[in-house]
Protein backbone atom coordinates (compact mmCIF):
# COMPACT_ATOMS: atom_id res chain seq x y z
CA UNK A 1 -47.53 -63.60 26.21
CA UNK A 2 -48.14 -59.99 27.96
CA UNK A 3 -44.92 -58.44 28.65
CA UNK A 4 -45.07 -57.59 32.44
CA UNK A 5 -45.69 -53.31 32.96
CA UNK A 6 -43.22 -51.78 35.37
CA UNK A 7 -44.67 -48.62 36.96
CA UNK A 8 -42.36 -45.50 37.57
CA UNK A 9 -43.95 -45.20 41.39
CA UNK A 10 -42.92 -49.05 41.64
CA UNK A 11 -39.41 -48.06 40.83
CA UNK A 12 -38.99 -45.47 42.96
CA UNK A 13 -40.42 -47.32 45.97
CA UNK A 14 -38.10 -50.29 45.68
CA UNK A 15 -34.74 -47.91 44.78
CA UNK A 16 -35.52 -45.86 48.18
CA UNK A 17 -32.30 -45.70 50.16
CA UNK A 18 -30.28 -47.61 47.01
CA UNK A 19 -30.38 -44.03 44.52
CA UNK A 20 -32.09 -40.87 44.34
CA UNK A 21 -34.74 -40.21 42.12
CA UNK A 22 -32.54 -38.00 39.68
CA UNK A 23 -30.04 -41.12 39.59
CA UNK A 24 -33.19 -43.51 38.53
CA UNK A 25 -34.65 -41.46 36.48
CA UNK A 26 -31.07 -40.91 34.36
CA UNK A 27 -30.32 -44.24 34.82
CA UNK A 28 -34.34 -45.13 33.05
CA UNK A 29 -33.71 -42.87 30.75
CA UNK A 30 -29.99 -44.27 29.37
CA UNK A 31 -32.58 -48.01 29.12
CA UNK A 32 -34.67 -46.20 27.08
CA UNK A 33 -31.95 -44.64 24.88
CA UNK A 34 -30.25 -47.75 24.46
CA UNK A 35 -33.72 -49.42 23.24
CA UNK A 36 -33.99 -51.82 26.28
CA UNK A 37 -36.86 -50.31 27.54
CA UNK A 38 -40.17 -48.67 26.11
CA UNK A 39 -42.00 -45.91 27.79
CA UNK A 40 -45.86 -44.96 27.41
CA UNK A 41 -48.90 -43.63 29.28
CA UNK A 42 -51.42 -45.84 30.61
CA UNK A 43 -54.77 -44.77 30.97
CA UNK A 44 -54.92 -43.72 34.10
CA UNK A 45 -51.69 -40.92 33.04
CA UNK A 46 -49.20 -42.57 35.06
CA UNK A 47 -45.91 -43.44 33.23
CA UNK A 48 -44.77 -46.86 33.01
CA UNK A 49 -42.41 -48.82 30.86
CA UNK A 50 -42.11 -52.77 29.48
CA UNK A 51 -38.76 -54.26 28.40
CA UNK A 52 -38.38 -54.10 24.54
CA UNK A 53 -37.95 -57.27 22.38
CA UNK A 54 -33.63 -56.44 22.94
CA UNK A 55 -34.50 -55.87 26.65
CA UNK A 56 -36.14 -59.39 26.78
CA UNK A 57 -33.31 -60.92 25.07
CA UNK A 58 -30.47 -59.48 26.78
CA UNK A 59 -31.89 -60.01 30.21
CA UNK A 60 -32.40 -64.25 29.06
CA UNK A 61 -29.02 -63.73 28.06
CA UNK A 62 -27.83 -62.60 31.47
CA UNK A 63 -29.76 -65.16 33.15
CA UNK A 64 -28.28 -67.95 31.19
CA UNK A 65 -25.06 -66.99 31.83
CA UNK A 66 -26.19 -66.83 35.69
CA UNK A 67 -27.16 -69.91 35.53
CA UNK A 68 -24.26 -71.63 34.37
């Protein structure tokens, strides 16, 4: 299965009004550090990022524990 690609302009569009850019981008950056998520360049030079293997498993985690 594809892991679904999450697109920095995507995340700044759908934070508007919640936190600034400089909070999202810190608060991307602390994912990253903590291995949850995985940054790269597609080919069009844009940024985006994909949940790691952890990030998938921590965020079924969370959702099981939502669920019950």
């Amino acid at each position: 299965m594809e892991r679904p690609k999450i697109n920095i302009g995507f995340l700044h569009q759908v934070s508007k009004g919640l936190m600034s850019h400089e909070q999202l981008n810190s608060t991307i950056k602390q994912l990253v550090n903590k291995g949850l998520l995985e940054q790269y360049t597609n080919e069009d030079g844009d940024f985006e990022f994909e949940l790691t293997e952890l990030g998938r498993e921590i965020g079924l985690t969370i959702n099981k524990l939502k669920d019950n």
